[in-house]
C-alpha atoms as a PDB file:
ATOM      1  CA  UNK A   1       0.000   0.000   0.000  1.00  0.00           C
ATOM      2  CA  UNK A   2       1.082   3.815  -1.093  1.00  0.00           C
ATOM      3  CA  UNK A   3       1.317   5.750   1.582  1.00  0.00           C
ATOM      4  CA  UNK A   4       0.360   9.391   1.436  1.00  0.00           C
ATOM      5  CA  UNK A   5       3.964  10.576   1.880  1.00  0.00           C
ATOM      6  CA  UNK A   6       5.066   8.348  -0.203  1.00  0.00           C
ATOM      7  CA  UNK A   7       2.976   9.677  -3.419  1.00  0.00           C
ATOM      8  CA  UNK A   8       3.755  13.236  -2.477  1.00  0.00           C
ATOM      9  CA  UNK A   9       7.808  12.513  -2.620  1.00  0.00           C
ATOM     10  CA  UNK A  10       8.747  13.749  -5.852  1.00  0.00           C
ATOM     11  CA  UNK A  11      10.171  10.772  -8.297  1.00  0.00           C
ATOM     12  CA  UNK A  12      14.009  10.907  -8.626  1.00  0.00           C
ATOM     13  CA  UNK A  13      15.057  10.943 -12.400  1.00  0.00           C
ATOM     14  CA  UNK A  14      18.117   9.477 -13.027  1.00  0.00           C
ATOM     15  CA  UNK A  15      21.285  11.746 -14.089  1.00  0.00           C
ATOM     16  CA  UNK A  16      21.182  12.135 -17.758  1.00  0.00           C
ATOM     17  CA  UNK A  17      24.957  10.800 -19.354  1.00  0.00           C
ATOM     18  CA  UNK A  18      27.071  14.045 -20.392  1.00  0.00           C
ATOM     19  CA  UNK A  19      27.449  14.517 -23.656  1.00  0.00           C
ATOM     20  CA  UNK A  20      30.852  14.498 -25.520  1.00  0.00           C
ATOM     21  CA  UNK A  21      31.268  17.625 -27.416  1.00  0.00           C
ATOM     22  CA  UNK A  22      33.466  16.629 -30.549  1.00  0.00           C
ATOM     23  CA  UNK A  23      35.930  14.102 -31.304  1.00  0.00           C
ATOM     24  CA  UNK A  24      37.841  12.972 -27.798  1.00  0.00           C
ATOM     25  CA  UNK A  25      41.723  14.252 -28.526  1.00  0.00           C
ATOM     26  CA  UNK A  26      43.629  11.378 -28.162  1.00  0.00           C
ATOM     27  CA  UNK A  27      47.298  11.417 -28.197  1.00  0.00           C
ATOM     28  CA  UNK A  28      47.290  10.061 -31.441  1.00  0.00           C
ATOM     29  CA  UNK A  29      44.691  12.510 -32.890  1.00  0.00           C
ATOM     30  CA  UNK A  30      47.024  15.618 -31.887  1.00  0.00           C
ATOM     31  CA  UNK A  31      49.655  14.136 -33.622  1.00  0.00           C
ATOM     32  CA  UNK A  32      47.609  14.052 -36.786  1.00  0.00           C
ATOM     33  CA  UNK A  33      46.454  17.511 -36.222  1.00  0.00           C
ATOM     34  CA  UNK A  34      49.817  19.031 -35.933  1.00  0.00           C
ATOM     35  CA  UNK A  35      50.915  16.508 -39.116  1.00  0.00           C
ATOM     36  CA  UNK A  36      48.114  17.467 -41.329  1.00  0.00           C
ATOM     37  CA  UNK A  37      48.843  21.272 -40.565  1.00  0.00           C
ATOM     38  CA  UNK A  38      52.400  21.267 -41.090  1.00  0.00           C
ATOM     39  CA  UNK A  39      51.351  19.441 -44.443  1.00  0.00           C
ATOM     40  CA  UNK A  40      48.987  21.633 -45.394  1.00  0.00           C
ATOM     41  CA  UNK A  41      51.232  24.501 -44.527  1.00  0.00           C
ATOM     42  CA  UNK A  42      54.193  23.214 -46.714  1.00  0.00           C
ATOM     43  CA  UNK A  43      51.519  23.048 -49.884  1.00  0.00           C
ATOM     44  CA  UNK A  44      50.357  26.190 -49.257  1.00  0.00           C
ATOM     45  CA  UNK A  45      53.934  27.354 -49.415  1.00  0.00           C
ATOM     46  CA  UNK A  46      54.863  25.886 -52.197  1.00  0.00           C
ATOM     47  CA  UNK A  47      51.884  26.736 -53.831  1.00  0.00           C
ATOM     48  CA  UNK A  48      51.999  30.617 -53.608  1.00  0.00           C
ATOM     49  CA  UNK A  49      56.007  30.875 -54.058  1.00  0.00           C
ATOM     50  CA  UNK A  50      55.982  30.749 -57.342  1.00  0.00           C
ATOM     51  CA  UNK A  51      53.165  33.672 -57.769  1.00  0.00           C
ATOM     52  CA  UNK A  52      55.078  36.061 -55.532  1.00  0.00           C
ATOM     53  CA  UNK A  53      58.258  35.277 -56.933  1.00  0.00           C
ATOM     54  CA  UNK A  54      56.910  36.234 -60.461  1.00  0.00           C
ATOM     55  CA  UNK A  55      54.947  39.192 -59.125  1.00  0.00           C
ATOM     56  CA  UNK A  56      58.641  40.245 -57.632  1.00  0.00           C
ATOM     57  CA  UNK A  57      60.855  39.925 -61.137  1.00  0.00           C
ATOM     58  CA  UNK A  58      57.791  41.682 -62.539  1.00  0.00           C
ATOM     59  CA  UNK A  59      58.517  44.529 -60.506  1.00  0.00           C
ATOM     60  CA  UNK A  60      62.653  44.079 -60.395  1.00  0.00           C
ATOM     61  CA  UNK A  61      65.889  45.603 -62.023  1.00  0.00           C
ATOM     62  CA  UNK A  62      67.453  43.365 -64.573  1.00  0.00           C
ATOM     63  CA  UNK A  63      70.593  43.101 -62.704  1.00  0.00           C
ATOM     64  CA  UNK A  64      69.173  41.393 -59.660  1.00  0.00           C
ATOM     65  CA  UNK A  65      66.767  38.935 -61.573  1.00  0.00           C
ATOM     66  CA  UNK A  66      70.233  38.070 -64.118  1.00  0.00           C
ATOM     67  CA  UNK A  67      71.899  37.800 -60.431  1.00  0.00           C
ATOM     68  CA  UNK A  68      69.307  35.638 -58.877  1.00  0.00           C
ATOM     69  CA  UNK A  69      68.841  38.025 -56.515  1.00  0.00           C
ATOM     70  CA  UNK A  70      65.077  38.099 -56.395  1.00  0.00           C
ATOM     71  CA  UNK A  71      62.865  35.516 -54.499  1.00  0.00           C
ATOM     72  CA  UNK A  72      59.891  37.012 -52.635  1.00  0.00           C
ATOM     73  CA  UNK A  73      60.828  41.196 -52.560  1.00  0.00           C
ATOM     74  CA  UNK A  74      61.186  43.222 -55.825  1.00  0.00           C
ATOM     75  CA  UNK A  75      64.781  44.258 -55.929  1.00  0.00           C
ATOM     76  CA  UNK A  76      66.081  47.881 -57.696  1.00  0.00           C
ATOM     77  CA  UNK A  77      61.957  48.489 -57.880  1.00  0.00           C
ATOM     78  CA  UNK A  78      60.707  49.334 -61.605  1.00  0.00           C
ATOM     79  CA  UNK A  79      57.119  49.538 -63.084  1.00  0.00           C
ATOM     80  CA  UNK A  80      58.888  50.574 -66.338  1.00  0.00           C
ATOM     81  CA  UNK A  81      58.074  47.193 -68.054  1.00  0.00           C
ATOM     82  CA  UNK A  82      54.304  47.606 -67.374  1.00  0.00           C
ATOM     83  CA  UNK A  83      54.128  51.492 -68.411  1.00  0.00           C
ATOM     84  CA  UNK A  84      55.727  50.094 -71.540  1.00  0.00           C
ATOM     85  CA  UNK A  85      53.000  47.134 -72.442  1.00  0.00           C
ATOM     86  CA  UNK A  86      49.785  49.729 -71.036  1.00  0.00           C
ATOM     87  CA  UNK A  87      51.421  52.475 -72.982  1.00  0.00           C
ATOM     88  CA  UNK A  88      50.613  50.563 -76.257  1.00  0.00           C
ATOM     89  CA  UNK A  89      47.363  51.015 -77.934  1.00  0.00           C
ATOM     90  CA  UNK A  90      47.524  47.277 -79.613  1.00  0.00           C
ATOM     91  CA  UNK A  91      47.965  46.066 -76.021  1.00  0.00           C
ATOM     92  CA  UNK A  92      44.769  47.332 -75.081  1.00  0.00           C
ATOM     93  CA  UNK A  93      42.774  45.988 -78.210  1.00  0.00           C
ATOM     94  CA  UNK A  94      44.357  42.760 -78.069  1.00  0.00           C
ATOM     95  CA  UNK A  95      42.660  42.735 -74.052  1.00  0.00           C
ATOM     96  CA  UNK A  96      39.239  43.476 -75.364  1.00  0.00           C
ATOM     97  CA  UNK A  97      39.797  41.009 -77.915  1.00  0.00           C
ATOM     98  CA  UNK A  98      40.424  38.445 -75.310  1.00  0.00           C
ATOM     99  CA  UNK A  99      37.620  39.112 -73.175  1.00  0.00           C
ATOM    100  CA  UNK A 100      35.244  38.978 -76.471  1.00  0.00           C
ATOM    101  CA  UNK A 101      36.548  35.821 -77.417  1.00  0.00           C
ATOM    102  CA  UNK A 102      36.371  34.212 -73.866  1.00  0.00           C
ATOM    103  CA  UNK A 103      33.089  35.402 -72.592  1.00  0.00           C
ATOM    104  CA  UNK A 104      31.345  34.115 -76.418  1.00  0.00           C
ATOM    105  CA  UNK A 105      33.785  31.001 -76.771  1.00  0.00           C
ATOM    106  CA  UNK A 106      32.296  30.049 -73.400  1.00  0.00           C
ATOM    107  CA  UNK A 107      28.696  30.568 -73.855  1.00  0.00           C
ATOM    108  CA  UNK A 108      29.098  28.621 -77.188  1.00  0.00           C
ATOM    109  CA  UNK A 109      30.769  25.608 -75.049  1.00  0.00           C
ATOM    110  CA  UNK A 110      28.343  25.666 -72.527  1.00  0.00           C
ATOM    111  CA  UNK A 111      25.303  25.409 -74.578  1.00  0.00           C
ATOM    112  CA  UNK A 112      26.999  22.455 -76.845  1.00  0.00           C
ATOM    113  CA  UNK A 113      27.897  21.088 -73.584  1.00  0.00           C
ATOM    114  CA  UNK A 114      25.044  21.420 -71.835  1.00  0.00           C
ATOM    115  CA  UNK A 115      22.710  20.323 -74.465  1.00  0.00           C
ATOM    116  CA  UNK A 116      24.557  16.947 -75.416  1.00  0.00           C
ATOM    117  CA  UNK A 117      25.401  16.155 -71.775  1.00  0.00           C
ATOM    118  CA  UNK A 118      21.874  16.089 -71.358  1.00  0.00           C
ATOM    119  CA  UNK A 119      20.973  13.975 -74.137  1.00  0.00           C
ATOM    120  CA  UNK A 120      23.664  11.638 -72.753  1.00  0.00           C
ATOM    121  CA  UNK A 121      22.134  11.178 -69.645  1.00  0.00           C
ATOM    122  CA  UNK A 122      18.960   9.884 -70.583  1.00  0.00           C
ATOM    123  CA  UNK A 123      19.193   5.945 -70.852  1.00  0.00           C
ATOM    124  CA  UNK A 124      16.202   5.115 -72.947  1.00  0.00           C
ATOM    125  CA  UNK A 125      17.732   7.306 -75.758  1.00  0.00           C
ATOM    126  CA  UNK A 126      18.515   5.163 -78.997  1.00  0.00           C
ATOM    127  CA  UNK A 127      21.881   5.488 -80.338  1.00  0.00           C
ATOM    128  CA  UNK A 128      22.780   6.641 -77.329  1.00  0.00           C
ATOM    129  CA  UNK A 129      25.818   4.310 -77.200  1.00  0.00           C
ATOM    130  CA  UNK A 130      27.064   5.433 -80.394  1.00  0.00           C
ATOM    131  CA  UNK A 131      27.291   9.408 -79.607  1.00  0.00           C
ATOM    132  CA  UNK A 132      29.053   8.830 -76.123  1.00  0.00           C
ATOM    133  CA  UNK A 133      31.543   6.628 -78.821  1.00  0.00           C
ATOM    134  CA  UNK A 134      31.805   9.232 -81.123  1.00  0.00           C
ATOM    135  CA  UNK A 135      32.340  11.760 -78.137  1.00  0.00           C
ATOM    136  CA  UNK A 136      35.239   9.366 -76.426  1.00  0.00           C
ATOM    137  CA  UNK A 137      36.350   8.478 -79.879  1.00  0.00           C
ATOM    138  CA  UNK A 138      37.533  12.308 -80.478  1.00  0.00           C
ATOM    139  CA  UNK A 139      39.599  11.910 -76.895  1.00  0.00           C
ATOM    140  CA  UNK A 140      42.009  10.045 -78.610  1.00  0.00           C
ATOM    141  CA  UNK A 141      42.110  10.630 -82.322  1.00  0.00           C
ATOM    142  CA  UNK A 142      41.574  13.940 -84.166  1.00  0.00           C
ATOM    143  CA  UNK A 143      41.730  14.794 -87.958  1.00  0.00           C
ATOM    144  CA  UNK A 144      45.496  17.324 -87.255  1.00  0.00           C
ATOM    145  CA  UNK A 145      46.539  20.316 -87.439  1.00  0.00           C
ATOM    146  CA  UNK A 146      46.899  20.333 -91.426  1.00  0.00           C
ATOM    147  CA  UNK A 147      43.065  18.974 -91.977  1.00  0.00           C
ATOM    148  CA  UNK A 148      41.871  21.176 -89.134  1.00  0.00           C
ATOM    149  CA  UNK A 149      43.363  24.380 -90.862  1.00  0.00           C
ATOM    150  CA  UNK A 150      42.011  23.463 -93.766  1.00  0.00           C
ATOM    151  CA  UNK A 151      38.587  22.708 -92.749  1.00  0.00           C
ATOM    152  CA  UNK A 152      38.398  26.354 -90.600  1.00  0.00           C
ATOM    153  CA  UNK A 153      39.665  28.029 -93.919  1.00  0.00           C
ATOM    154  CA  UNK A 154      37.223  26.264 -96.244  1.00  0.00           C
ATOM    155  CA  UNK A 155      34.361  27.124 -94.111  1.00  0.00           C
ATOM    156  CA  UNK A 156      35.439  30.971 -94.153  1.00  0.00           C
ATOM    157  CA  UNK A 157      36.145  31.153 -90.552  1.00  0.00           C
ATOM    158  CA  UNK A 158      39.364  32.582 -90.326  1.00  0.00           C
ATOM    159  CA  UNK A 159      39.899  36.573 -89.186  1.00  0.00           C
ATOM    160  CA  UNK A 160      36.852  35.786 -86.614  1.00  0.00           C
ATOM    161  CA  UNK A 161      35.941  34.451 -82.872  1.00  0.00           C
ATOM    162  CA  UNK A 162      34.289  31.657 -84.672  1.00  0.00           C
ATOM    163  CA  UNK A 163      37.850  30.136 -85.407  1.00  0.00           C
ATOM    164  CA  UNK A 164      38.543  29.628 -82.005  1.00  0.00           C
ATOM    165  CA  UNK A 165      35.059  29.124 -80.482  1.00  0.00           C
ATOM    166  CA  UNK A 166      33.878  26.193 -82.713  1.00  0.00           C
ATOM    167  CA  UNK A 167      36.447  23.684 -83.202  1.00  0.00           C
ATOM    168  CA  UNK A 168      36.957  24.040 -79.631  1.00  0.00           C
ATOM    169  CA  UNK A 169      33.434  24.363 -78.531  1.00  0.00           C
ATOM    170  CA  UNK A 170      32.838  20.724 -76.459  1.00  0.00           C
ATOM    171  CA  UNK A 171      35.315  19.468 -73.865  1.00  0.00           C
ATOM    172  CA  UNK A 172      34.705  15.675 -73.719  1.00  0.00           C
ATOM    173  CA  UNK A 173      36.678  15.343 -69.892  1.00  0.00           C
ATOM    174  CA  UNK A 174      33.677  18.087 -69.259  1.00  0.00           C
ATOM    175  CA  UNK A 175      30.598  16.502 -71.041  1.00  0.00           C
ATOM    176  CA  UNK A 176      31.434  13.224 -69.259  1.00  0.00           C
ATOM    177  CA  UNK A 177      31.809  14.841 -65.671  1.00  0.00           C
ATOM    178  CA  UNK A 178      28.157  16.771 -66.340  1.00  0.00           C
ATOM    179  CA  UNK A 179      26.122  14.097 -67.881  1.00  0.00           C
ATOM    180  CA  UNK A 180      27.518  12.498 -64.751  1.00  0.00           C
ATOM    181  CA  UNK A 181      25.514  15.277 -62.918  1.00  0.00           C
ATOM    182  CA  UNK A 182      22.713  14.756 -64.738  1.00  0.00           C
ATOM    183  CA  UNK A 183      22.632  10.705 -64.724  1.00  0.00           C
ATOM    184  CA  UNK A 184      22.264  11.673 -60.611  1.00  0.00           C
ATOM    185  CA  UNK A 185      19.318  14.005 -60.673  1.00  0.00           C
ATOM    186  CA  UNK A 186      16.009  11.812 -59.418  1.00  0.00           C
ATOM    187  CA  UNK A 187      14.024  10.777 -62.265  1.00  0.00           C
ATOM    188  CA  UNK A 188      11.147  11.907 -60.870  1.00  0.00           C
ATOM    189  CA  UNK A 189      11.199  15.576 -60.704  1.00  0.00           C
ATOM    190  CA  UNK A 190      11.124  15.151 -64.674  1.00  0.00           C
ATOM    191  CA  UNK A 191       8.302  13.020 -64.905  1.00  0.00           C
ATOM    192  CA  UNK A 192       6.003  15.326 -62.592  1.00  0.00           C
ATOM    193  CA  UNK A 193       7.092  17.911 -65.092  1.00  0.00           C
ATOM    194  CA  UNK A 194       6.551  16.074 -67.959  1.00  0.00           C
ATOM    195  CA  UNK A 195       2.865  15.540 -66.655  1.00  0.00           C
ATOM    196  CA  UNK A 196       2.634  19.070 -65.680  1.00  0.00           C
ATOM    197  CA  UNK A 197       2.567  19.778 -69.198  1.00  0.00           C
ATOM    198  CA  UNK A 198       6.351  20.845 -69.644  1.00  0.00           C
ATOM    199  CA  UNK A 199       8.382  19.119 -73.114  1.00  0.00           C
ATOM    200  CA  UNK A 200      11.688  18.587 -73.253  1.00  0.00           C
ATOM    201  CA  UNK A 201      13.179  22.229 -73.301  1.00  0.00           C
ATOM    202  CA  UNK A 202      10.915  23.396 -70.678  1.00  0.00           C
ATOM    203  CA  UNK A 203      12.006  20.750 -68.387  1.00  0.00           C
ATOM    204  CA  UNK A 204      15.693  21.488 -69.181  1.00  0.00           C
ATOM    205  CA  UNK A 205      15.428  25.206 -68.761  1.00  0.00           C
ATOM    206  CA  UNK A 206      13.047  25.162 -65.760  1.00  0.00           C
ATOM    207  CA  UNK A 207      13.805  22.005 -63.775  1.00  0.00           C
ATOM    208  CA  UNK A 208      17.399  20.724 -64.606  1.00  0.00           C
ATOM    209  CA  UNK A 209      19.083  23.649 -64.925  1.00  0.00           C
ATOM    210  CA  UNK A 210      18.168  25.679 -61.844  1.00  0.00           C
ATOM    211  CA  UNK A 211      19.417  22.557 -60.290  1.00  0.00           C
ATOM    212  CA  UNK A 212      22.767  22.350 -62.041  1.00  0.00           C
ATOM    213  CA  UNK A 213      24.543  25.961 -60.808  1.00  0.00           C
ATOM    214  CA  UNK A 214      27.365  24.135 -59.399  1.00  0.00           C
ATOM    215  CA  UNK A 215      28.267  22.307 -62.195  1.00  0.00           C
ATOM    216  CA  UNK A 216      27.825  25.144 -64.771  1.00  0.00           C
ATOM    217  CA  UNK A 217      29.577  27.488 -62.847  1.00  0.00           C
ATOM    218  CA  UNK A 218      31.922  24.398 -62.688  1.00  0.00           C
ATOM    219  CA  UNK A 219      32.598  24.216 -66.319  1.00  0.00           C
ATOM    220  CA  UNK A 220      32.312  28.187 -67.261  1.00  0.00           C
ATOM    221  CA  UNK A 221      35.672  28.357 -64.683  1.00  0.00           C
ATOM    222  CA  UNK A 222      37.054  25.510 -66.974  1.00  0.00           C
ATOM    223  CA  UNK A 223      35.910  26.759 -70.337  1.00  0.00           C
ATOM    224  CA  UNK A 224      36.876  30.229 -69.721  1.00  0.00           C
ATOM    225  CA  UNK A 225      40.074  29.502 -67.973  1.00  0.00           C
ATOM    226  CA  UNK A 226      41.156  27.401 -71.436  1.00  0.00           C
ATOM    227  CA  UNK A 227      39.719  29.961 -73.859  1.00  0.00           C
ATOM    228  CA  UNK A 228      41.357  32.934 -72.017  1.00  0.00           C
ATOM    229  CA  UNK A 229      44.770  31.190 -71.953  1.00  0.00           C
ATOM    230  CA  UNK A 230      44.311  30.031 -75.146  1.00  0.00           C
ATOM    231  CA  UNK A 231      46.671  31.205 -78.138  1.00  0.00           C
ATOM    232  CA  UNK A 232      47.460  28.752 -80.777  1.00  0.00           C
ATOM    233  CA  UNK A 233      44.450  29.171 -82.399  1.00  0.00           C
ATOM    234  CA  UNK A 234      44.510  32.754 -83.005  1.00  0.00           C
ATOM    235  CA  UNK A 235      47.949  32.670 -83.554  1.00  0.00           C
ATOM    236  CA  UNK A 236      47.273  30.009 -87.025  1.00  0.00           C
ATOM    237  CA  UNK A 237      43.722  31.681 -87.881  1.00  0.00           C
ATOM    238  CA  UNK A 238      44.271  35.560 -86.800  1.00  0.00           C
ATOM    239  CA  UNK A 239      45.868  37.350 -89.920  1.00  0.00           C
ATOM    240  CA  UNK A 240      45.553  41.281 -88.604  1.00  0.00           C
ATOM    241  CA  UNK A 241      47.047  42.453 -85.700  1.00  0.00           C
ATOM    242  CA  UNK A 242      44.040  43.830 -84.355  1.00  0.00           C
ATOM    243  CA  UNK A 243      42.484  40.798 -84.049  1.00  0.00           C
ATOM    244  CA  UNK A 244      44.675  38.915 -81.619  1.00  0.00           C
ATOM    245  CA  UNK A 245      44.273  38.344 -78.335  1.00  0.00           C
ATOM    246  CA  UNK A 246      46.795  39.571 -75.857  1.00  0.00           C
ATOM    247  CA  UNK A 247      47.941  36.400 -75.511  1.00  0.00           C
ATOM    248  CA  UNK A 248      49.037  36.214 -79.085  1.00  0.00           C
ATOM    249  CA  UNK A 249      50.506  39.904 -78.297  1.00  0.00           C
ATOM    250  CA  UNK A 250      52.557  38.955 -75.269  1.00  0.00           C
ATOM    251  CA  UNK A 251      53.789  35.909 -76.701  1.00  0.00           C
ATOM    252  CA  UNK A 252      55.015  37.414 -79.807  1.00  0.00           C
ATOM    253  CA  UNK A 253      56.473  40.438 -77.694  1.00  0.00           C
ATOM    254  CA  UNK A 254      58.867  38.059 -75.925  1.00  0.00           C
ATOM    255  CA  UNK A 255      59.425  36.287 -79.085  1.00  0.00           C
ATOM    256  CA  UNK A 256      60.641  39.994 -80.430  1.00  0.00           C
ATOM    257  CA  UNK A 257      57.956  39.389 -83.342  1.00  0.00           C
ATOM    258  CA  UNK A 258      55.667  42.120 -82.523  1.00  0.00           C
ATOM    259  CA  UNK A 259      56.432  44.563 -84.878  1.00  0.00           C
ATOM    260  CA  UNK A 260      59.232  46.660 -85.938  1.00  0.00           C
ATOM    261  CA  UNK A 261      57.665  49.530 -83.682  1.00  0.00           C
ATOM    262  CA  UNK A 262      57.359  47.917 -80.250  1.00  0.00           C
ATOM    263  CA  UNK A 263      60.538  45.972 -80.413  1.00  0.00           C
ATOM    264  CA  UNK A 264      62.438  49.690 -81.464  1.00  0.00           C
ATOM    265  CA  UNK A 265      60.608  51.397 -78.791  1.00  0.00           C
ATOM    266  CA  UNK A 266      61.946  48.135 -76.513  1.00  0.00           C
ATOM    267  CA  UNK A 267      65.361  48.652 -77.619  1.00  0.00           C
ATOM    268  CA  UNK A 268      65.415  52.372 -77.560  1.00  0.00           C
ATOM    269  CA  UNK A 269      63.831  52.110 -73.705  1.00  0.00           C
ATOM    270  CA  UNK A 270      67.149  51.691 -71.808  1.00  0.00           C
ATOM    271  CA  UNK A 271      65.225  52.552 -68.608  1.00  0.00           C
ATOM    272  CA  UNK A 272      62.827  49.832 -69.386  1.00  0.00           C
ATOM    273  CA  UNK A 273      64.399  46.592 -68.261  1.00  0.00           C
ATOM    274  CA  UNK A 274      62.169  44.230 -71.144  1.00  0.00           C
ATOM    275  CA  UNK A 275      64.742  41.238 -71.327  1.00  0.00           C
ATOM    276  CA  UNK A 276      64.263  40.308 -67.804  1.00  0.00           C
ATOM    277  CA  UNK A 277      61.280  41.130 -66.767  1.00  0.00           C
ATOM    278  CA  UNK A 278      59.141  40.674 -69.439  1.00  0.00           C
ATOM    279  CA  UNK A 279      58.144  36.878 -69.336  1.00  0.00           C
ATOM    280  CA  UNK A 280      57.181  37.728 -65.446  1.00  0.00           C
ATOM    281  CA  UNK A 281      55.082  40.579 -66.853  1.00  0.00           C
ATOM    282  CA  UNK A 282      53.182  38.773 -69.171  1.00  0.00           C
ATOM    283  CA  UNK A 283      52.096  36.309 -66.819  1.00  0.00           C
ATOM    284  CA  UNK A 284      51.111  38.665 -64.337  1.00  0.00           C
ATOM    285  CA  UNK A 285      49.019  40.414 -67.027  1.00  0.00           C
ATOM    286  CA  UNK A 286      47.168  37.310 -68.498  1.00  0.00           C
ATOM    287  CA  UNK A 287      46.962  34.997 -64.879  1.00  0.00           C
ATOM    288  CA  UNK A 288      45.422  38.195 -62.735  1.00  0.00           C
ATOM    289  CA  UNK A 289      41.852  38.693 -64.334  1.00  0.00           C
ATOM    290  CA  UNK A 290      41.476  34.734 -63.996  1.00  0.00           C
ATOM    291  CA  UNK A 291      43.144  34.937 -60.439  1.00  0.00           C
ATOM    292  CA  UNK A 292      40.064  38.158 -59.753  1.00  0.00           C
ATOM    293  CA  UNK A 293      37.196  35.969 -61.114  1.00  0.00           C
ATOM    294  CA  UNK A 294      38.167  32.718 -59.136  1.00  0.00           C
ATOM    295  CA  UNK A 295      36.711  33.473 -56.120  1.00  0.00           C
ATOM    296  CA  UNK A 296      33.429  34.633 -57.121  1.00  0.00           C
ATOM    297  CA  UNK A 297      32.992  30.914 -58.280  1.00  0.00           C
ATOM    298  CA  UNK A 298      35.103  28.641 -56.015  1.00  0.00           C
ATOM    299  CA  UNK A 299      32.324  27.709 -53.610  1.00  0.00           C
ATOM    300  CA  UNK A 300      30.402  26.133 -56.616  1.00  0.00           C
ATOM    301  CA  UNK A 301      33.783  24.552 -58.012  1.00  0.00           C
ATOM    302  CA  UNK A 302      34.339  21.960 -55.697  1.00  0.00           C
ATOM    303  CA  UNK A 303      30.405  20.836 -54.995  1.00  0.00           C
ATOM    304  CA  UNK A 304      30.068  20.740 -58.980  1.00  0.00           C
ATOM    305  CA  UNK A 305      32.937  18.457 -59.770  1.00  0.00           C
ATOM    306  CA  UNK A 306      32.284  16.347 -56.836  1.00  0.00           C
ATOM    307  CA  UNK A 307      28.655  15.648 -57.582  1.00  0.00           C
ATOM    308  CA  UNK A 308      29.557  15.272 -61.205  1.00  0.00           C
ATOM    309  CA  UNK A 309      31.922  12.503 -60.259  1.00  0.00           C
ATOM    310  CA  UNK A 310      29.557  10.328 -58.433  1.00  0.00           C
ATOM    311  CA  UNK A 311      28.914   8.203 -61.185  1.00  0.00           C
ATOM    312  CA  UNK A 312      31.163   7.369 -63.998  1.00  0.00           C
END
């Protein structure tokens, strides 16, 4: 029988168990700490000593970079180099040219992409064996640089963007890594659409895409770091100087092919230290606008080629 006190006494809960708040620091997880920072540390390092040392002969006198007296610090300080290549009227055409030819060379590649990755993806397509053959097939084997010259010229593209937009337009590492992505989306969010009413472009526009930010934003960074770096093209298919792109420019500046004008005003320049310094220049001037756009797109970089390699 309950007595009265008895029902009165509060119950006693028992003690709840403490929770561990994050992983318990062993001896041997320390170590691996202080390992995997002094690792990481040492990459970095590595990493960014190269860019600073450039940036630093960029900005050097000759006699301390033909010394090898320059490593992280400009030595005998000089923007001469730079006034030089800005100074130049070509210079800046060339730049526009560049971005023109890297902002529509990339829209052109990610359409194609975009559109044949997709068709890719879909496993009840017939023929769809063939075109991922064809598309692997051109990994490994391509017509040359004779036929492809000749095929550009015969189809009147030479002097324009379309030279180096369309032969170059689809990256097959990059249409296998997003039909990938799409092979992963659920199946289902494309049949509700479907019975909503929406064809085959609506679903792509409205339902796939939206979804797919990481992995576009993904392949613009790798289209438009290629196109922007790119020079060979222009440099077999680009008759006028006006129509090269800087890298063309700077390469043919070093090579002292420019032009009888800029290579007299080089010699002439004894201030202007252009043996030495100018490599370092030129890859300041082409790597920085890539180096400014980066981080505006690293977040989805990552995410996009990780969930387009989830499936092979």
């Amino acid at each position: 029988m309950v007595t009265v006190e008895a029902a009165e006494r509060p119950t006693e809960t028992p003690p709840r168990p403490r929770r561990r708040r994050g992983i318990q620091e062993t001896r041997g997880y320390r170590v691996f700490q202080v390992a995997n920072g002094i690792i990481l540390t040492l990459v970095v390092i590595v990493t960014l000593y190269p860019f600073v040392n450039i940036v630093a002969r960029s900005m050097s006198d000759e006699a301390y970079i033909i010394a090898g007296q320059v490593n992280l610090v400009p030595r005998g300080f000089t923007v001469d180099t730079y006034q030089l290549l800005m100074s130049d009227s070509l210079f800046w055409t060339n730049y526009r040219n560049t971005v023109f030819y890297t902002v529509t060379a990339t829209v052109v590649s990610i359409v194609m992409t975009t559109c044949y990755a997709y068709v890719l993806s879909k496993k009840q397509l017939k023929g769809r064996g063939a075109l991922v053959g064809i598309a692997v097939f051109t990994m490994f084997f391509s017509g040359g640089l004779i036929p492809n010259y000749v095929l550009v010229t015969s189809l009147g593209l030479k002097n324009s963007v379309w030279a180096i937009a369309l032969p170059n337009a689809i990256n097959v590492f990059n249409l296998l890594v997003m039909k990938a992505f799409f092979e992963s989306l659920p199946v289902e969010l494309e049949e509700a659409a479907a019975v909503d009413g929406l064809n085959t472009y609506g679903i792509l526009l409205r339902i796939v895409l939206p979804l797919s930010k990481a992995i576009v934003a993904t392949m613009v960074l790798f289209y438009a770091v290629a196109f922007w770096n790119s020079w060979f093209a222009a440099f077999l298919y680009m008759d006028r100087q006006e129509l090269w792109p800087v890298t063309v420019y700077l390469r043919n500046l070093i090579a002292g092919a420019t032009g009888a004008e800029n290579v007299g005003a080089i010699a002439a320049a004894d201030e202007v230290q252009a043996e030495a310094t100018l490599k370092a220049v030129t890859i300041v001037l082409t790597t920085l606008p890539i180096l400014l756009v980066y981080p505006f797109v690293q977040r989805y970089f990552v995410r996009g080629i990780m969930l387009g390699a989830v499936k092979g």
